[in-house]
C-alpha atoms as a PDB file:
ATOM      1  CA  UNK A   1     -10.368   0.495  12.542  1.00  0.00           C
ATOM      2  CA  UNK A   2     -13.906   1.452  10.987  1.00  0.00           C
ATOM      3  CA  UNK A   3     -16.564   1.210  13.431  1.00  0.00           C
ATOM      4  CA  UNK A   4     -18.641  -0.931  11.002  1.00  0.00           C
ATOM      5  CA  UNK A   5     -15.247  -3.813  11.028  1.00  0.00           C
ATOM      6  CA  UNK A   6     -16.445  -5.950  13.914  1.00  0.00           C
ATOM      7  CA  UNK A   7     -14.398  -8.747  15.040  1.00  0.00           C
ATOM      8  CA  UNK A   8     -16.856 -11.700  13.091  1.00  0.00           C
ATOM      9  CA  UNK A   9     -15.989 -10.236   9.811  1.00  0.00           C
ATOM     10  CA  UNK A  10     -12.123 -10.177  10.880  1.00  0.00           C
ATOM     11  CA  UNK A  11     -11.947 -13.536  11.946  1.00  0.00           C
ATOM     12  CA  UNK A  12     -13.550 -14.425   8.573  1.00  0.00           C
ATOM     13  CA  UNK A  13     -11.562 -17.514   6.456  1.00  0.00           C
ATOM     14  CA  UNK A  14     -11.712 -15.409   3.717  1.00  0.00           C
ATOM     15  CA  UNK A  15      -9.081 -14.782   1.691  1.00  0.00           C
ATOM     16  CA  UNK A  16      -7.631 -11.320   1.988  1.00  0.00           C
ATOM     17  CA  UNK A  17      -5.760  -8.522   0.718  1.00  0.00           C
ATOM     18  CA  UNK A  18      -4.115  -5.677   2.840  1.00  0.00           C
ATOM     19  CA  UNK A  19      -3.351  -2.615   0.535  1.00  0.00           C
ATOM     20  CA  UNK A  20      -1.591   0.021   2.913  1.00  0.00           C
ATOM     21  CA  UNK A  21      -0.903   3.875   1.448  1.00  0.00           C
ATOM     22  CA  UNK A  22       1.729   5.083   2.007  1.00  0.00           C
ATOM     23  CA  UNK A  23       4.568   3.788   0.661  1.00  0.00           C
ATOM     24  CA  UNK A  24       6.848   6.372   1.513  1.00  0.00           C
ATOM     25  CA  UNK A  25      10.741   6.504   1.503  1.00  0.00           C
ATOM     26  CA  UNK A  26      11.445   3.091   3.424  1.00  0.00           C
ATOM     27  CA  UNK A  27       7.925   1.287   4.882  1.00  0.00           C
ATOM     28  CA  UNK A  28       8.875   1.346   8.073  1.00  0.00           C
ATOM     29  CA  UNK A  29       5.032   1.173   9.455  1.00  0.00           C
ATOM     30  CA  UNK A  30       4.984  -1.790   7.117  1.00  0.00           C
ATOM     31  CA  UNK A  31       6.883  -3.606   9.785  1.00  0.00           C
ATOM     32  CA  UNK A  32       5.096  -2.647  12.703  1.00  0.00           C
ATOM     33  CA  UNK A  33       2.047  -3.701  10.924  1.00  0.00           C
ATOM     34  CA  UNK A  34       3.423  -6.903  10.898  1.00  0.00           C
ATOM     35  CA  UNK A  35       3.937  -6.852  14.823  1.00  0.00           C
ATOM     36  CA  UNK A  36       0.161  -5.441  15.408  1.00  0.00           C
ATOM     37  CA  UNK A  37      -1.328  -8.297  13.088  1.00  0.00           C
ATOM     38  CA  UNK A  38       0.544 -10.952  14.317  1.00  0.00           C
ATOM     39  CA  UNK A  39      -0.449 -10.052  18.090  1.00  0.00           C
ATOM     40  CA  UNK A  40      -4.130  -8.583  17.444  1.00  0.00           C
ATOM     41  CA  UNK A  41      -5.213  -9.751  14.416  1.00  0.00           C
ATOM     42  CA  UNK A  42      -3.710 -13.574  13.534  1.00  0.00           C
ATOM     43  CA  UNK A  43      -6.487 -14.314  11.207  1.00  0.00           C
ATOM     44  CA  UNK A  44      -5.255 -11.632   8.846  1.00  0.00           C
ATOM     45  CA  UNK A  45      -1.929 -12.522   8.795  1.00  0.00           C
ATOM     46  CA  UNK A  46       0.020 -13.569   5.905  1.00  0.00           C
ATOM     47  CA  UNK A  47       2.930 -12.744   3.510  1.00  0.00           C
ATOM     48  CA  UNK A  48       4.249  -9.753   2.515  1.00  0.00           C
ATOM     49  CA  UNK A  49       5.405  -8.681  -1.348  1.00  0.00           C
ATOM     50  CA  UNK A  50       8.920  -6.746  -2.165  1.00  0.00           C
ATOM     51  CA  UNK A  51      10.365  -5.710  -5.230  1.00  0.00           C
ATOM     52  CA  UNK A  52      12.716  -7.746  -7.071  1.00  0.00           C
ATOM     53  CA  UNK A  53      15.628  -5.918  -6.392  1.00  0.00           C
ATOM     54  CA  UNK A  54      14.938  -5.774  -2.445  1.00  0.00           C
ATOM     55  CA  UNK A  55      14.521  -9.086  -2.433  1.00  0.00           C
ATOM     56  CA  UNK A  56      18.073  -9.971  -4.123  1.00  0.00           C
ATOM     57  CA  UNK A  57      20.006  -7.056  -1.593  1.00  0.00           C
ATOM     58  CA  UNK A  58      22.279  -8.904   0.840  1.00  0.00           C
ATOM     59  CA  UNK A  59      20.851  -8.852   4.134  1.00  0.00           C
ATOM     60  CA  UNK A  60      17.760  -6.822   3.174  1.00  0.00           C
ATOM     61  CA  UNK A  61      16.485  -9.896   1.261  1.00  0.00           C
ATOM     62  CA  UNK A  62      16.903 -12.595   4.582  1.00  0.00           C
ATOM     63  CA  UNK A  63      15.256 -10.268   6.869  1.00  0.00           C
ATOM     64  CA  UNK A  64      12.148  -9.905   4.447  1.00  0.00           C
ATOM     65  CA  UNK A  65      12.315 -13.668   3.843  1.00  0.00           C
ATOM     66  CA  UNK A  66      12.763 -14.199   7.443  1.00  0.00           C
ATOM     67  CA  UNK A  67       9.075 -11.841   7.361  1.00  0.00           C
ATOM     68  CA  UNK A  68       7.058 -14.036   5.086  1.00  0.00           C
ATOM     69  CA  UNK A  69       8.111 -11.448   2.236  1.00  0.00           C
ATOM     70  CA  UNK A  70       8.347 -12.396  -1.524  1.00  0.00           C
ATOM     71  CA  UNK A  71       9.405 -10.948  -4.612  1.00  0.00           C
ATOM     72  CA  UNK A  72       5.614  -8.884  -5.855  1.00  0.00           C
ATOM     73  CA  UNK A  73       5.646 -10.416  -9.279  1.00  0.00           C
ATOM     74  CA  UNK A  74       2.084 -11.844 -10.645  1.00  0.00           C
ATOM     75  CA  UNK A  75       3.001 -15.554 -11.082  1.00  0.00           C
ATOM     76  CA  UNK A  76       4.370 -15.723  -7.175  1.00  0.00           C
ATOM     77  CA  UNK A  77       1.544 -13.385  -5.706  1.00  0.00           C
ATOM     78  CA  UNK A  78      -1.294 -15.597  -7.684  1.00  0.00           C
ATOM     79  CA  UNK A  79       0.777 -19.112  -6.163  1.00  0.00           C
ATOM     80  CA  UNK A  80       0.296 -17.547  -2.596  1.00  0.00           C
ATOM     81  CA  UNK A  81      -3.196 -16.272  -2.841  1.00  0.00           C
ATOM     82  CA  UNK A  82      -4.419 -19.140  -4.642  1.00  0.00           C
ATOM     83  CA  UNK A  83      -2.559 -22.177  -4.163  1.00  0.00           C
ATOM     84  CA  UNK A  84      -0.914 -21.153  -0.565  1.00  0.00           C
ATOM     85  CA  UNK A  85      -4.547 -19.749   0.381  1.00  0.00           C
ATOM     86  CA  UNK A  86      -2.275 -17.292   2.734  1.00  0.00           C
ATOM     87  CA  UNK A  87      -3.327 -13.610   3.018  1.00  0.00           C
ATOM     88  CA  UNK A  88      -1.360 -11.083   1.292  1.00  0.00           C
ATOM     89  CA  UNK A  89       0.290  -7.380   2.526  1.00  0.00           C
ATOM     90  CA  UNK A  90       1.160  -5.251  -0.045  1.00  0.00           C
ATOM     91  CA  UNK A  91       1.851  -1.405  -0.274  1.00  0.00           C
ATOM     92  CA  UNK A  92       0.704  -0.649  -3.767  1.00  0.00           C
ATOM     93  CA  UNK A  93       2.139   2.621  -4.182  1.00  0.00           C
ATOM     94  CA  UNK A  94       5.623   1.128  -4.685  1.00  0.00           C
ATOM     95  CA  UNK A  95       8.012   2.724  -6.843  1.00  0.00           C
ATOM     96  CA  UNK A  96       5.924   6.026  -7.788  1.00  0.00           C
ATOM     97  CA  UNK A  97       4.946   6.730  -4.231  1.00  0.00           C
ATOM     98  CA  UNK A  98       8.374   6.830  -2.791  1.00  0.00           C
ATOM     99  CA  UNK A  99       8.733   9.864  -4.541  1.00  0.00           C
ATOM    100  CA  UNK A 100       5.640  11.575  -3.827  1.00  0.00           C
ATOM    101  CA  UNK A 101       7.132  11.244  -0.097  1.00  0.00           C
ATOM    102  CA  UNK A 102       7.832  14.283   1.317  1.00  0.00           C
ATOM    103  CA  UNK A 103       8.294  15.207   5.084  1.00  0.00           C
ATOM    104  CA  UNK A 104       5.833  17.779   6.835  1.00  0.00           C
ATOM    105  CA  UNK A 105       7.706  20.689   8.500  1.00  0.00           C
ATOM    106  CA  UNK A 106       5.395  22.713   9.373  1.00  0.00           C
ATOM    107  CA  UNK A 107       2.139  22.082  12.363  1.00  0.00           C
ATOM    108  CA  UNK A 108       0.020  19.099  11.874  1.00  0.00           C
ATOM    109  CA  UNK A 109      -2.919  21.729  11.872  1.00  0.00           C
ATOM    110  CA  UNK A 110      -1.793  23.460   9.070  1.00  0.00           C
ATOM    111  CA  UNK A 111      -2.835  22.697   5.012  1.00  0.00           C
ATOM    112  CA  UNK A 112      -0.482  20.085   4.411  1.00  0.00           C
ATOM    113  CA  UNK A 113      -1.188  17.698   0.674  1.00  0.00           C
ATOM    114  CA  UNK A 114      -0.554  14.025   0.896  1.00  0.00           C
ATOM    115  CA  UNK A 115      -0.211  12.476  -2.720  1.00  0.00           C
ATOM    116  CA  UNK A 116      -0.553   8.522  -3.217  1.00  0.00           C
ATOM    117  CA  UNK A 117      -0.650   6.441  -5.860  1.00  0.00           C
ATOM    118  CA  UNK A 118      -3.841   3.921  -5.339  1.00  0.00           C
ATOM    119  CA  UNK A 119      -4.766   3.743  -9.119  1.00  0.00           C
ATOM    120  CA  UNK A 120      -3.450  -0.198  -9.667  1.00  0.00           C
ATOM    121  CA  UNK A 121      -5.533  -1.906 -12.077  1.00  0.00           C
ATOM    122  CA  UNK A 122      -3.182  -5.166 -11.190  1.00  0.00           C
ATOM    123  CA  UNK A 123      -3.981  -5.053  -7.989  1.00  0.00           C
ATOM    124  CA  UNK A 124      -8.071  -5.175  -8.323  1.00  0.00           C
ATOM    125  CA  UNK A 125      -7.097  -8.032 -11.628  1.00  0.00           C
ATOM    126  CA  UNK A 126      -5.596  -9.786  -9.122  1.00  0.00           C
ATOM    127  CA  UNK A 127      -8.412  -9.317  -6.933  1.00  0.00           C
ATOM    128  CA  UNK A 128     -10.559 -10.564  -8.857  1.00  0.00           C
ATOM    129  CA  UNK A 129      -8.849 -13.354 -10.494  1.00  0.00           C
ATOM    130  CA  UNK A 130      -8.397 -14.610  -6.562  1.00  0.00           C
ATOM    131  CA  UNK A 131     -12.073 -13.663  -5.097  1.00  0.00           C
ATOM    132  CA  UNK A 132      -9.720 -12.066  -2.755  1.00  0.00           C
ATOM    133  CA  UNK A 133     -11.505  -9.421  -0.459  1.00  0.00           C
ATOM    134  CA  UNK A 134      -8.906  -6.083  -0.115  1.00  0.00           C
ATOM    135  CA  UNK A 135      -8.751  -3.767   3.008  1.00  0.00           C
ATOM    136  CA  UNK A 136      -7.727  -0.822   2.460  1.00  0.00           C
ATOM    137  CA  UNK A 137      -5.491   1.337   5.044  1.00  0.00           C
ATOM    138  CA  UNK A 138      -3.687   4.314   5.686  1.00  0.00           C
ATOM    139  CA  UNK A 139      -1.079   5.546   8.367  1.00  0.00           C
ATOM    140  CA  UNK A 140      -1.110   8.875   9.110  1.00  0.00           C
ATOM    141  CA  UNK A 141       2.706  10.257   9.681  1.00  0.00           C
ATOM    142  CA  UNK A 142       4.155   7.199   7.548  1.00  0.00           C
ATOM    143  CA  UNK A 143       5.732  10.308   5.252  1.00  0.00           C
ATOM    144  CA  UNK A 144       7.215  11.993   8.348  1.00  0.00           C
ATOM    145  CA  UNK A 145      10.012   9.547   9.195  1.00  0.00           C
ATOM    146  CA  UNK A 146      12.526  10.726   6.725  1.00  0.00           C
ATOM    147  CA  UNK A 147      13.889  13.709   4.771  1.00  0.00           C
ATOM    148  CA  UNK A 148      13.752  13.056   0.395  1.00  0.00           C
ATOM    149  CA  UNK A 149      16.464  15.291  -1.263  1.00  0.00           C
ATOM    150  CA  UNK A 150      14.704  14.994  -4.611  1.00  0.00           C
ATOM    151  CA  UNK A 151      10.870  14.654  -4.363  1.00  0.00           C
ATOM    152  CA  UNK A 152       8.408  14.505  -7.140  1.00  0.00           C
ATOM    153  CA  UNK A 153       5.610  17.080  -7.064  1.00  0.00           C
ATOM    154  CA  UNK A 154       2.852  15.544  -9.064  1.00  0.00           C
ATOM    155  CA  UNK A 155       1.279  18.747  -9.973  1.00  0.00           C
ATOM    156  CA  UNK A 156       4.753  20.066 -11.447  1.00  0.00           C
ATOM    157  CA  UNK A 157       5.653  16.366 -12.612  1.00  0.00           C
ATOM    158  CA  UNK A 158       2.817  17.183 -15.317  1.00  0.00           C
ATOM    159  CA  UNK A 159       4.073  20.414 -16.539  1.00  0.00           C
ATOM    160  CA  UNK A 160       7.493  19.247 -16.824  1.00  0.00           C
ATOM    161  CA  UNK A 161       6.685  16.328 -18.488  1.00  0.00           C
ATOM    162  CA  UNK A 162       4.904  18.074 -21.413  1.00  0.00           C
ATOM    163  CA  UNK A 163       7.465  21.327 -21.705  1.00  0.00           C
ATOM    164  CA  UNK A 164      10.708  18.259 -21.370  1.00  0.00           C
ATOM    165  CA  UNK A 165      12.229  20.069 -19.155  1.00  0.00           C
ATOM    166  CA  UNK A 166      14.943  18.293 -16.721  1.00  0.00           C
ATOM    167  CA  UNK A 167      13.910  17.061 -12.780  1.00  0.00           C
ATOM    168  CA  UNK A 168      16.444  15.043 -10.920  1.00  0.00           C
ATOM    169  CA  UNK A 169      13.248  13.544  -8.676  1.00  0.00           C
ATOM    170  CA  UNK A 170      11.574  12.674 -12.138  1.00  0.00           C
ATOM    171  CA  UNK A 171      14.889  10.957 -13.189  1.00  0.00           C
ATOM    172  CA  UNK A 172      15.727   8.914 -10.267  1.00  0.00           C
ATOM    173  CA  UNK A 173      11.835   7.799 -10.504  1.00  0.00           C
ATOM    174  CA  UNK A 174      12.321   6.748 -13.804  1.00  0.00           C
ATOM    175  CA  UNK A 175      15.811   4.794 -13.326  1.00  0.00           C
ATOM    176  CA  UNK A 176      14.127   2.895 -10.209  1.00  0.00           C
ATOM    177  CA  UNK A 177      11.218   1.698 -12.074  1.00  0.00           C
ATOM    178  CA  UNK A 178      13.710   0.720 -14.744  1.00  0.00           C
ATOM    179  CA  UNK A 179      15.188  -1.150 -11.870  1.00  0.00           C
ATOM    180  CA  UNK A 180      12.076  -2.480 -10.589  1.00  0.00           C
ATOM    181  CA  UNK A 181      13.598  -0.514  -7.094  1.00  0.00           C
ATOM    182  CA  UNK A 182      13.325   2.383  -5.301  1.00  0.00           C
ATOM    183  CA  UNK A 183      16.273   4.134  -5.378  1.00  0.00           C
ATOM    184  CA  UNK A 184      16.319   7.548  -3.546  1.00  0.00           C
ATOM    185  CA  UNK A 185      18.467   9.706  -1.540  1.00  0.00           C
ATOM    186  CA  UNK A 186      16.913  10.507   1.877  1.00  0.00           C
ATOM    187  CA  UNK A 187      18.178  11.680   5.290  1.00  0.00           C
ATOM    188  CA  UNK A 188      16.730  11.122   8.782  1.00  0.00           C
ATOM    189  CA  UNK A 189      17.542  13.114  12.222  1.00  0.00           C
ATOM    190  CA  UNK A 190      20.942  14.902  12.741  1.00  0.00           C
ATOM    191  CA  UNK A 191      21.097  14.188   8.107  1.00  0.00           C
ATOM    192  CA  UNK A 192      22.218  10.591   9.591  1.00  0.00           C
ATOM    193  CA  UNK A 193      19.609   7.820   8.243  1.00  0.00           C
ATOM    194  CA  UNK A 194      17.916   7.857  11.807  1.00  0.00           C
ATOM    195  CA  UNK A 195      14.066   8.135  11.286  1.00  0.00           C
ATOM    196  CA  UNK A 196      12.446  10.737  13.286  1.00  0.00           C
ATOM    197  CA  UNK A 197       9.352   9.698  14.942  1.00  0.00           C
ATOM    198  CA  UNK A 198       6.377  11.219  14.572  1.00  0.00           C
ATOM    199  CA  UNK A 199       3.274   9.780  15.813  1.00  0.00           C
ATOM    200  CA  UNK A 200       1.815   6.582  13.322  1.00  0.00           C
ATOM    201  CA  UNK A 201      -1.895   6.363  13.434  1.00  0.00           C
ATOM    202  CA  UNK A 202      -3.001   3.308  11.298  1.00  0.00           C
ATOM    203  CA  UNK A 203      -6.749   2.806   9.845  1.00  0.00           C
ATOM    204  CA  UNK A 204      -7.955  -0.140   8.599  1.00  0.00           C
ATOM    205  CA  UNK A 205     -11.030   0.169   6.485  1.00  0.00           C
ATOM    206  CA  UNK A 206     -14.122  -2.147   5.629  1.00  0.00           C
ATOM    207  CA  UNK A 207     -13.200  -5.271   3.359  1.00  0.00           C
ATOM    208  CA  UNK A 208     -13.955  -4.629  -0.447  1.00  0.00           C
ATOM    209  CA  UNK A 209     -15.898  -8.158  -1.939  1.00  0.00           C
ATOM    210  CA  UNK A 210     -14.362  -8.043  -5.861  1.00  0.00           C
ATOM    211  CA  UNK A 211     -17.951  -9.606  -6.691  1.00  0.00           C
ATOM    212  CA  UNK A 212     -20.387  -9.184  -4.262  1.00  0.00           C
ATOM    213  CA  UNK A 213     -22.449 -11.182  -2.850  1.00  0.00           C
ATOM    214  CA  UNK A 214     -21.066 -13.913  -3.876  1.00  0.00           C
ATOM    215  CA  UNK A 215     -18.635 -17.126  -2.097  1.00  0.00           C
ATOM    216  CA  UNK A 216     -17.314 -19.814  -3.104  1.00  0.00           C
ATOM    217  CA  UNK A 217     -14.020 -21.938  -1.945  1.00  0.00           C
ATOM    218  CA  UNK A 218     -11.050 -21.546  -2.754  1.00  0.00           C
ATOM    219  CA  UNK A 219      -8.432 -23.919  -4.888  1.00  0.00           C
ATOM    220  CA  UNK A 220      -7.771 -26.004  -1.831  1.00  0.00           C
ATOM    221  CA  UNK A 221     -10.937 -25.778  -0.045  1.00  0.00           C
ATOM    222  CA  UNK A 222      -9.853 -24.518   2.886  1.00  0.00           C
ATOM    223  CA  UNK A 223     -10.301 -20.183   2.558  1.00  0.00           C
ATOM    224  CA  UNK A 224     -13.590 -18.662   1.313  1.00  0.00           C
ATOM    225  CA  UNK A 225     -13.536 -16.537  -1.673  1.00  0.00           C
ATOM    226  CA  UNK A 226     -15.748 -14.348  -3.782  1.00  0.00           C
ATOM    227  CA  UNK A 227     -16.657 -15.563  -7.303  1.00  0.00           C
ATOM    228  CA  UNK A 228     -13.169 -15.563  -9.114  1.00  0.00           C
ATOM    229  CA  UNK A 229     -12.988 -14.353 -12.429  1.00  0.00           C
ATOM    230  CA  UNK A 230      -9.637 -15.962 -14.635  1.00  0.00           C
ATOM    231  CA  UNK A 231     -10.066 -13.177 -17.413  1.00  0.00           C
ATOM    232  CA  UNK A 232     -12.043 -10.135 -15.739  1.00  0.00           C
ATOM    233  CA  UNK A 233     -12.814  -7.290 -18.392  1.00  0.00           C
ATOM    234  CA  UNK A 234     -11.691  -3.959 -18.245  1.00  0.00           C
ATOM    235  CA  UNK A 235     -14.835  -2.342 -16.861  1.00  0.00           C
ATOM    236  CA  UNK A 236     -14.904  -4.797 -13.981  1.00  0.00           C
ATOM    237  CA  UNK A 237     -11.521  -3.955 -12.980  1.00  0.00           C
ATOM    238  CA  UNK A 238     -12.709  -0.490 -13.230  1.00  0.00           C
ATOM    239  CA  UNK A 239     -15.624  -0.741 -10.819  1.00  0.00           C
ATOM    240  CA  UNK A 240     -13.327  -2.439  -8.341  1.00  0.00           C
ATOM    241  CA  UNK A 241     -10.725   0.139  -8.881  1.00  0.00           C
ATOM    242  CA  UNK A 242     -13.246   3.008  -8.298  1.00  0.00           C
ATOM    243  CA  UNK A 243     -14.826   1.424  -5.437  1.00  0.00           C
ATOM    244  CA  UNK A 244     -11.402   1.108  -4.002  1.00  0.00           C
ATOM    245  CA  UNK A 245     -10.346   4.497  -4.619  1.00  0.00           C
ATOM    246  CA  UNK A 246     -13.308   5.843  -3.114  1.00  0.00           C
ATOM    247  CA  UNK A 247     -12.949   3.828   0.204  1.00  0.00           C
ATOM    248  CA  UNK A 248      -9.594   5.159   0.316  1.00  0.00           C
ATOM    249  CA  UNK A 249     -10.696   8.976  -0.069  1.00  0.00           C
ATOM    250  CA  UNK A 250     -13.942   7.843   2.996  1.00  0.00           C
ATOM    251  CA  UNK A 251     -10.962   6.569   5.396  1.00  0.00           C
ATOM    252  CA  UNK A 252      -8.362   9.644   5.149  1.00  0.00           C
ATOM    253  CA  UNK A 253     -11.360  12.232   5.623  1.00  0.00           C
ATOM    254  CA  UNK A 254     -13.056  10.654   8.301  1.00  0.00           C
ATOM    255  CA  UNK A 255     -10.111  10.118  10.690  1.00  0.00           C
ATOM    256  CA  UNK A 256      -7.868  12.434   9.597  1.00  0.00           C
ATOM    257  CA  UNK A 257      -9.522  14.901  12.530  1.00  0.00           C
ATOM    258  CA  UNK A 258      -8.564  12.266  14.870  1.00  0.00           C
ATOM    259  CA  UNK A 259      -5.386  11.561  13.879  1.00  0.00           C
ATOM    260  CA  UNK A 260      -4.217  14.856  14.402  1.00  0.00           C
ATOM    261  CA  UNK A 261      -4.587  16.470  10.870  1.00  0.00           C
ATOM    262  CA  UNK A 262      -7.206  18.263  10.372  1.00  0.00           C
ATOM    263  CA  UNK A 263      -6.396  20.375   7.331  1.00  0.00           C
ATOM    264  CA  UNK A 264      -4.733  17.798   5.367  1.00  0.00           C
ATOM    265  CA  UNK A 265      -5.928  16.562   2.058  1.00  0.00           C
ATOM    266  CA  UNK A 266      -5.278  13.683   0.072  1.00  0.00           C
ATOM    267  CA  UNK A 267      -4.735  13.662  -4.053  1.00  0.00           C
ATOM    268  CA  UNK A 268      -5.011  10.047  -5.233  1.00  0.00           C
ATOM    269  CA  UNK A 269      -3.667   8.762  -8.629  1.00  0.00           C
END
């Protein structure tokens, strides 16, 4: 965690957001996030959001239930921020960032380029609509778990797009978001789906007030909030968004030294 997030400001009643990059292939971190905040930080805890076709999988979608998970759609996610008042996990990347996964084989010292996708104007709409406060995070070796047979190169993804030329990865990322689902072929230790385990080093960065300054209570009463906005125009979703961003860009640099990868550099979209 930031040096600056003291424990006052984490045991705040205000309503919060926890936006985690990566995604990658399965979000395996995403559970043992759930396990860290529910022993170190209860105040933060909350529910969780899945896609709609995880959360109608046999099995898959009683364990998430089982996990405070729901289906990520905006009527349900605005019903538990607002309503609910409970605190909401969420790995924004979703679909697109499964496919920007790609394991590191090569020394953590070495250049190595992470690529998320952090640019959701729903999310920071939904921010503001709620007066919910987001923290952003990022685990370091969340990519490194599992093999992707067909990754999408977002530099290459570009070219591609405008010469039409055929990519399985850019296929399969178009079918799942027809889907709503990440569907991708991946591979763990001995090319059984056993994750390898490299070392996870979570950050949690400072909370991000949607209007600052500003509190007020929320539907119920019982959870602080910023100012919400029902209808928030398109440049103040863009100041959140770039605020956001940035923060994002301010947490890989300055711990990704003490996470163990030094070189590394992170392309946000």
């Amino acid at each position: 965690m930031t040096p600056i997030l003291n424990t006052k400001e984490m045991k705040s009643d205000h309503l919060s957001i926890i936006a985690m990059h990566p995604h990658a292939i399965l979000p395996l971190h995403g559970y043992i996030w759930g396990a860290i905040c529910h022993q170190l930080l209860p105040d933060l805890y909350g529910c969780g959001a899945a896609t709609e076709i995880a959360m109608r999988l046999p099995v898959l979608r009683h364990t998430l239930r089982y996990l405070s998970t729901r289906s990520a759609d905006k009527k349900g996610l605005l019903q538990q921020l607002q309503i609910e008042e409970e605190n909401l996990f969420i790995l924004p990347g979703g679909v697109a960032e499964i496919f920007y996964s790609q394991r590191r084989r090569q020394p953590n010292s070495l250049p190595f380029t992470q690529t998320i996708k952090a640019k959701r104007y729903g999310l920071m709409k939904l921010s503001l609509q709620t007066g919910a406060r987001i923290f952003p995070a990022f685990v370091f070796g969340a990519s490194d778990m599992l093999d992707q047979l067909f990754h999408v190169d977002q530099n290459v993804a570009s070219k591609e797009k405008d010469a039409k030329t055929f990519d399985i990865g850019l296929m399969m990322q178009s079918i799942s978001r027809k889907l709503k689902g990440g569907i991708a072929l991946y591979y763990g230790q001995y090319y059984l789906p056993i994750p390898h385990t490299p070392k996870l080093s979570m950050v949690l960065g400072d909370p991000i007030y949607p209007v600052e300054n500003t509190s007020e209570r929320n539907v119920n009463g019982n959870k602080l909030t910023c100012k919400r906005i029902a209808n928030p125009t398109d440049a103040q979703v863009e100041e959140l968004m770039d605020r956001y961003v940035n923060s994002l860009q301010c947490l890989f640099e300055q711990y990704k030294v003490e996470a163990g990868y030094p070189n590394d550099r992170l392309v946000i979209t």
